[in-house]
Protein backbone atom coordinates (compact mmCIF):
# COMPACT_ATOMS: atom_id res chain seq x y z
CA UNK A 1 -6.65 -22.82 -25.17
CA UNK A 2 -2.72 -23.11 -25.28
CA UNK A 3 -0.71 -20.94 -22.88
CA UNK A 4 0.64 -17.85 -24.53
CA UNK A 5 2.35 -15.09 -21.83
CA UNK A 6 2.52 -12.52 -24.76
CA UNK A 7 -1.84 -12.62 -24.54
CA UNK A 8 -1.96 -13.41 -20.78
CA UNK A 9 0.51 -9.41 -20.95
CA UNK A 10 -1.65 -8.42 -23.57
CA UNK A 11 -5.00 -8.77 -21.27
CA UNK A 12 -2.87 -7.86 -18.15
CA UNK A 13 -2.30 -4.10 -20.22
CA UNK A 14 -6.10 -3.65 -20.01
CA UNK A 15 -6.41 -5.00 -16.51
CA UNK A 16 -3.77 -2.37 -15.52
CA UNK A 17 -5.59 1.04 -17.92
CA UNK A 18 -8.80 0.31 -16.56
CA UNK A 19 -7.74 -0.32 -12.66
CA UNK A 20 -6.01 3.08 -13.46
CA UNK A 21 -9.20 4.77 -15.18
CA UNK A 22 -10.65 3.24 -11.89
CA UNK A 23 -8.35 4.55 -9.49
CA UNK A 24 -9.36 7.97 -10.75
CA UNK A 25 -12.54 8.10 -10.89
CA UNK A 26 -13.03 5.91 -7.26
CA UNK A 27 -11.34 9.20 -5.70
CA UNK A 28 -13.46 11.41 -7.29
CA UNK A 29 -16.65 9.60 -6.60
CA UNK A 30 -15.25 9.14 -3.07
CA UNK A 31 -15.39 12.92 -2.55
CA UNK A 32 -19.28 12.59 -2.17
CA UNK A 33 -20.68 8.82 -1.94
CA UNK A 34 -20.22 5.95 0.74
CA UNK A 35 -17.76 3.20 0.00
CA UNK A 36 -21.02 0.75 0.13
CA UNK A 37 -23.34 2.61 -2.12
CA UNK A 38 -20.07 2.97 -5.02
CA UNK A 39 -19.38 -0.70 -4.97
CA UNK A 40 -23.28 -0.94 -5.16
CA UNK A 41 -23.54 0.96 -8.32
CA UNK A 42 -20.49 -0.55 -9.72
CA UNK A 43 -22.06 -3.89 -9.64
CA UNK A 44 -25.57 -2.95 -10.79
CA UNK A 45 -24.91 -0.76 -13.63
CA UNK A 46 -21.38 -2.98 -14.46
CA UNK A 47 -24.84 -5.60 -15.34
CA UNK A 48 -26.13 -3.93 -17.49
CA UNK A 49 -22.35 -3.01 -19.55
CA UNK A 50 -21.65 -6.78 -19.24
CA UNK A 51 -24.68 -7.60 -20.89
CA UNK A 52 -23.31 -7.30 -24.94
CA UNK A 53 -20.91 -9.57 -24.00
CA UNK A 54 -23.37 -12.46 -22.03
CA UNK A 55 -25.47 -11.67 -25.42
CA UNK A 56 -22.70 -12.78 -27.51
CA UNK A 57 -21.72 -15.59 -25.83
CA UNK A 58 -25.21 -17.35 -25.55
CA UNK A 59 -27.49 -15.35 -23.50
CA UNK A 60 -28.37 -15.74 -20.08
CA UNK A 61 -28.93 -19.38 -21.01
CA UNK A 62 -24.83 -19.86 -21.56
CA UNK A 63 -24.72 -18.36 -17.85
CA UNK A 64 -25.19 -21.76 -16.41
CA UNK A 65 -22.51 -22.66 -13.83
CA UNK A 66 -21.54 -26.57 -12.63
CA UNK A 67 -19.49 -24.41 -10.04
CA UNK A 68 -21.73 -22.56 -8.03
CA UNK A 69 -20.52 -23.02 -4.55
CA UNK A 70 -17.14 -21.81 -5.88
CA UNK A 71 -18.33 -18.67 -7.54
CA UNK A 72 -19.92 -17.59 -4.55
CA UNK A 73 -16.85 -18.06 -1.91
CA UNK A 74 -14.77 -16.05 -4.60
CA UNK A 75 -16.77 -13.24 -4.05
CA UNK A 76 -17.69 -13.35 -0.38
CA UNK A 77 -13.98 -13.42 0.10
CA UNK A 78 -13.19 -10.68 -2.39
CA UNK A 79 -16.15 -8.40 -1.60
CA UNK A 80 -14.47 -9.13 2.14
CA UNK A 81 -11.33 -8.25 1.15
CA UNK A 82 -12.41 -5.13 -0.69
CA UNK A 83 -14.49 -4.03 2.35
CA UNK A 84 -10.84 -4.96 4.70
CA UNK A 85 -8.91 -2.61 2.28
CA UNK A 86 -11.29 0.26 2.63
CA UNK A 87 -11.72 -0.25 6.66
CA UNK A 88 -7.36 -0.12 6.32
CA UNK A 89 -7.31 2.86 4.59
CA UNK A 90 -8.69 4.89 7.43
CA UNK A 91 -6.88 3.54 10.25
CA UNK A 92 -3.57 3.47 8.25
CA UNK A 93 -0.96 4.77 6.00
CA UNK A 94 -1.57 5.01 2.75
CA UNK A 95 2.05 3.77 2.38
CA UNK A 96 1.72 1.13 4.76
CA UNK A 97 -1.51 -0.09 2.84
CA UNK A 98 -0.30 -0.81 -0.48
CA UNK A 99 2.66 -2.21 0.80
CA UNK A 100 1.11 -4.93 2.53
CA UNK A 101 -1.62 -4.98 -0.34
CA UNK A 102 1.30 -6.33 -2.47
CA UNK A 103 1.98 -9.14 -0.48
CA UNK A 104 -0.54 -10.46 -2.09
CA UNK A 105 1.47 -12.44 -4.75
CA UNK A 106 3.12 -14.03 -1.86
CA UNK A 107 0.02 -15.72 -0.91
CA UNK A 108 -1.26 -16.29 -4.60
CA UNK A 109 2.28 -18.29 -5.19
CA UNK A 110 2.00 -20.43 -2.29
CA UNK A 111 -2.00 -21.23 -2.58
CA UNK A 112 -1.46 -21.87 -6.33
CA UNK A 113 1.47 -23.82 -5.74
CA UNK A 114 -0.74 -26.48 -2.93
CA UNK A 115 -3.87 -26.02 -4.75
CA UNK A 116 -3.84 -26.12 -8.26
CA UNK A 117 -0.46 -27.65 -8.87
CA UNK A 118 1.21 -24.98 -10.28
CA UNK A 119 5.18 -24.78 -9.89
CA UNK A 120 7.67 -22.15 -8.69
CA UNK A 121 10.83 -22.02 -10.45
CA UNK A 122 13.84 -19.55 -9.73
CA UNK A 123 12.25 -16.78 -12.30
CA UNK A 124 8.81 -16.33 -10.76
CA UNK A 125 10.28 -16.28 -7.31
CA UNK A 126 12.66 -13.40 -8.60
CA UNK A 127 9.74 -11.84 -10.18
CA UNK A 128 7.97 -11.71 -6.68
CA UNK A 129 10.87 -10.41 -4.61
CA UNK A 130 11.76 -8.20 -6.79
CA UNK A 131 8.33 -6.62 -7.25
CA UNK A 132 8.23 -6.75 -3.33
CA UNK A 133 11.41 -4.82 -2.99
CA UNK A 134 10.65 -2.49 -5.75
CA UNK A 135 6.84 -1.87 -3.58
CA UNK A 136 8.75 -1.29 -1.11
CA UNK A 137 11.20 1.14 -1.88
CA UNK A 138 8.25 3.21 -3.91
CA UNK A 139 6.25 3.41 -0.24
CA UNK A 140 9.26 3.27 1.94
CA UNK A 141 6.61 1.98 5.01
CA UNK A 142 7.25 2.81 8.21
CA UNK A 143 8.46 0.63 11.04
CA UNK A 144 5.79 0.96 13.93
CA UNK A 145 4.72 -1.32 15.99
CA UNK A 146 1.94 -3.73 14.19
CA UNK A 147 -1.67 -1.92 15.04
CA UNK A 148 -5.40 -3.70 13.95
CA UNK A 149 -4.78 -1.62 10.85
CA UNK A 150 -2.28 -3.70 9.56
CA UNK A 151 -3.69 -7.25 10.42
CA UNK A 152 -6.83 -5.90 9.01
CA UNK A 153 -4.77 -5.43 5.62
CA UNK A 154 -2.81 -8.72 6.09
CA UNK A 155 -6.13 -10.23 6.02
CA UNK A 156 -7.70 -8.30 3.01
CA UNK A 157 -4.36 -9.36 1.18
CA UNK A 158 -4.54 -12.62 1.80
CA UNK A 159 -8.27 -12.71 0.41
CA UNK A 160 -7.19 -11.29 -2.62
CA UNK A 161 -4.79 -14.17 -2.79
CA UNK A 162 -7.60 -16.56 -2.37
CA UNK A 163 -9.38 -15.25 -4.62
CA UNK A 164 -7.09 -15.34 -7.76
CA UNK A 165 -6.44 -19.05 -7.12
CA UNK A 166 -10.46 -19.28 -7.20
CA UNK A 167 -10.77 -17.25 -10.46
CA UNK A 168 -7.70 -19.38 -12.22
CA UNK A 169 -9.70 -22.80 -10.98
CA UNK A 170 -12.53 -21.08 -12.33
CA UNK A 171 -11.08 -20.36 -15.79
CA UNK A 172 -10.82 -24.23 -16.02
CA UNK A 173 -14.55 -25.08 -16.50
CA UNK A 174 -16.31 -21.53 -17.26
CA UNK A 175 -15.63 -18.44 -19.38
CA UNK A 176 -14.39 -15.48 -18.58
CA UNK A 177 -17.78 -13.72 -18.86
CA UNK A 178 -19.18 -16.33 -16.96
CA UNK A 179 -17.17 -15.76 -14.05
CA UNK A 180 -17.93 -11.66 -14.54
CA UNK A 181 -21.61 -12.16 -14.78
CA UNK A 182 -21.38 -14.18 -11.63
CA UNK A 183 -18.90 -11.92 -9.68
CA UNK A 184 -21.56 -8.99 -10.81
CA UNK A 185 -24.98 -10.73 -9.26
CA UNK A 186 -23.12 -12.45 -6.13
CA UNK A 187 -21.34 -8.79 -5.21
CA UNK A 188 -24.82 -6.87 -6.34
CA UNK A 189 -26.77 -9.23 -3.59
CA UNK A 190 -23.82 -8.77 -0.87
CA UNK A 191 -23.74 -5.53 -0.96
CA UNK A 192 -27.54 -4.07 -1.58
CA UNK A 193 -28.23 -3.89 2.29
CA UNK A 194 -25.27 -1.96 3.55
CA UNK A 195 -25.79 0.43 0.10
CA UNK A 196 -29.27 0.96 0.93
CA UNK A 197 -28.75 1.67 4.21
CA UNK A 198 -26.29 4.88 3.47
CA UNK A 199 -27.93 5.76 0.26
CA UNK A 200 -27.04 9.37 -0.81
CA UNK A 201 -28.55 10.29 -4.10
CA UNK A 202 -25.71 11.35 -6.48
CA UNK A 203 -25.20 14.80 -8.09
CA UNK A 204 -24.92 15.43 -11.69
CA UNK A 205 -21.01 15.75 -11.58
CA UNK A 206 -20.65 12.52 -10.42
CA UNK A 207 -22.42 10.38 -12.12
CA UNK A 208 -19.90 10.34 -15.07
CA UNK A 209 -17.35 9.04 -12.67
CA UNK A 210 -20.27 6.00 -10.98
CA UNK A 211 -20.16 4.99 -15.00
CA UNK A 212 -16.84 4.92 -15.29
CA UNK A 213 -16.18 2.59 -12.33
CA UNK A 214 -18.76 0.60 -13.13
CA UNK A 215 -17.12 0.37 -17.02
CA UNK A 216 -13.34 0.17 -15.49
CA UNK A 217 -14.81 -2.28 -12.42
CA UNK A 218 -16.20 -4.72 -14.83
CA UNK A 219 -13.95 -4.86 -17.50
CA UNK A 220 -11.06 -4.79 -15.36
CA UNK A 221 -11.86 -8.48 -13.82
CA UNK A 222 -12.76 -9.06 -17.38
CA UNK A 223 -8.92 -8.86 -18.75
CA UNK A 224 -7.87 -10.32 -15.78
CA UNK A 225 -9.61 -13.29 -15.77
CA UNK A 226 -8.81 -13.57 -19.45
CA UNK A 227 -4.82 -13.54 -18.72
CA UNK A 228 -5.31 -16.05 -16.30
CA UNK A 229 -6.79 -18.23 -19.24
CA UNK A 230 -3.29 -17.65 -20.80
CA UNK A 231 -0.87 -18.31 -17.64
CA UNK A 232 -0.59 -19.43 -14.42
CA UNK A 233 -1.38 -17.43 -11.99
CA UNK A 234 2.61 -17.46 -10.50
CA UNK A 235 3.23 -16.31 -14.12
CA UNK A 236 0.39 -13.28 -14.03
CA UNK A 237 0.00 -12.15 -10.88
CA UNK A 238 3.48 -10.34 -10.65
CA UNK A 239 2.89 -8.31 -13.75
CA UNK A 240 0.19 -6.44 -11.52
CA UNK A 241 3.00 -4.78 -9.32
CA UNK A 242 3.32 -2.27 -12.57
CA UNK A 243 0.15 -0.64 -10.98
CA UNK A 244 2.36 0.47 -7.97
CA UNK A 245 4.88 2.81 -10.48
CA UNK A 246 1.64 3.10 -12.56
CA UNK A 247 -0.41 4.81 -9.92
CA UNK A 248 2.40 7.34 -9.08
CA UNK A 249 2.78 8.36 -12.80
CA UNK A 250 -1.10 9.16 -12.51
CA UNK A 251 -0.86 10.73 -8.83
CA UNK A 252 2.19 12.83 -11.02
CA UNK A 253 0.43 13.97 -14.25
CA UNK A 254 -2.95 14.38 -12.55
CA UNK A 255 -2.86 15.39 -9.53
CA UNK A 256 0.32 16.84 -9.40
CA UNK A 257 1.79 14.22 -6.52
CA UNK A 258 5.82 13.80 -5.99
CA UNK A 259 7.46 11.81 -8.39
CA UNK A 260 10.75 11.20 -6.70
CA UNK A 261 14.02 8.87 -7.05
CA UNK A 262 12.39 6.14 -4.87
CA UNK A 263 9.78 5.57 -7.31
CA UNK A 264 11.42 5.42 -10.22
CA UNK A 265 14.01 2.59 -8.53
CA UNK A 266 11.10 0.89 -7.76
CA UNK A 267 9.62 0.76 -10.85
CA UNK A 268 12.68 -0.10 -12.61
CA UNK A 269 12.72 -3.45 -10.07
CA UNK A 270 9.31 -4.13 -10.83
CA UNK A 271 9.68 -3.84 -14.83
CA UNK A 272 13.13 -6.12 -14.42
CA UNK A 273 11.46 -8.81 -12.47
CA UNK A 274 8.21 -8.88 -14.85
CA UNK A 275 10.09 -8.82 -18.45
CA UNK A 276 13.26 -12.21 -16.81
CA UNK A 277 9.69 -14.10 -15.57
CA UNK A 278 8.17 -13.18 -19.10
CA UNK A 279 11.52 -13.32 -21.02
CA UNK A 280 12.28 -17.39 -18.73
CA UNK A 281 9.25 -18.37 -19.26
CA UNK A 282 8.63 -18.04 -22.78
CA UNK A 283 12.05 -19.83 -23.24
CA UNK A 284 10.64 -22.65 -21.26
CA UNK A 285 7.38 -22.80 -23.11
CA UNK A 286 9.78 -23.41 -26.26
CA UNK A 287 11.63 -25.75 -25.13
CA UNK A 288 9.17 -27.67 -23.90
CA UNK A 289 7.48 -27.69 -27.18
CA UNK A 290 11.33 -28.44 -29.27
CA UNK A 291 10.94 -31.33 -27.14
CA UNK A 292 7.73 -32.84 -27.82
């Protein structure tokens, strides 16, 4: 299909409501359940939600994957790199988590960049910095000395780097709901052990939240992997720093968290650097085609 950035934002604007919806929910459900068991559920009952979708597009039949060596390092390293965040969370900062977490473009330039050819121009290395700076004045980290914590996270970032330059080489040969439907079964078998194995029955109050994750979890990688169909991933990938200013509003309206000065400086460096890569990069994409 023919690169568009206005569809690749498009899809990027559901990626961003549902990791929101998901953020909410995940600390509810928190509260009560294991980290294993939620991720668990997710996958399972996320399954079952995919399944209009596989039924649209062919069935189990149109499943079929020429790729499936690929499919299943994506989500070894992702389910590792969710499990690395989690383990970070509780020996960390907060602050100090997401901070690193957003590093994470950094890697996702460079790997795109050597492995799938992609370029970096002067815009989507503006986009990054800025979106780092911006992170960073919304957290305002600390400067201690660098504990297992922190490598832990350095590590989980860098998986998440891998594996968006997996998902984009995957968006060359299968569908998006391919690459869901596989991310769904590979994660459900990962994870059924360590679920089992600290299985709490849920209550009544949570299971609404369990649903919603699993709805938010699943269509979340859903419009993601669909803007990566649109752009490259240097092109994409920055537009997720929103979710930093995003998740404040929320922590703001909803739980009644600070909203202070820092943040909204932040945000406004994030939002700059997003709309001159969108803004350059459209201009390219019409040059490009004045020319041909």
């Amino acid at each position: 299909m023919p690169p568009s950035n206005a569809k690749a934002a498009g899809w990027m604007a559901g990626w961003l409501a549902a990791m929101l919806l998901l953020l909410i929910a995940g600390r509810e459900a928190t509260r009560e359940l294991n980290v294993f068991q939620i991720m668990e559920m997710r996958s399972v009952i996320g399954l079952f939600m995919l399944y209009p979708l596989v039924h649209m597009n062919g069935g189990f039949a149109s499943m079929k994957t020429s790729r499936p060596l690929v499919h299943i390092c994506r989500n070894v390293v992702h389910y590792a790199a969710q499990y690395g965040w989690f383990v970070a969370l509780t020996l960390i900062p907060l602050a100090q988590v997401v901070a690193i977490e957003f590093t994470m473009p950094i890697w996702t330039a460079l790997l795109a960049v050597s492995f799938l050819g992609e370029r970096l121009n002067v815009w989507k290395i503006l986009a990054i910095v800025l979106g780092l700076v911006g992170v960073i004045i919304i957290v305002q980290p600390g400067a201690a000395q660098i504990s297992t914590g922190q490598l832990i996270m350095v590590m989980a970032a860098v998986g998440f780097g891998v594996g968006i330059v997996l998902v984009k080489s995957l968006t060359r040969t299968d569908s998006a709901v391919v690459i869901i439907f596989w991310m769904l079964i590979i994660q459900s078998a990962i994870g059924l052990i360590p679920a089992l194995y600290s299985w709490h029955w849920p209550s009544a109050h949570v299971w609404p939240w369990i649903f919603l994750i699993a709805f938010s979890g699943t269509y979340s990688h859903y419009c993601f992997t669909q803007a990566m169909r649109y752009a490259d991933a240097t092109v994409v990938v920055p537009m997720d720093f929103l979710r930093v200013p995003l998740s404040a509003a929320v922590g703001w309206l909803v739980y009644s968290e600070r909203l202070d000065a820092a943040t909204v400086v932040g945000a406004a460096l994030i939002l700059t650097g997003n709309l001159l890569n969108l803004k350059r990069s459209r201009t390219a994409v019409s040059t490009a085609r004045a020319e041909t």
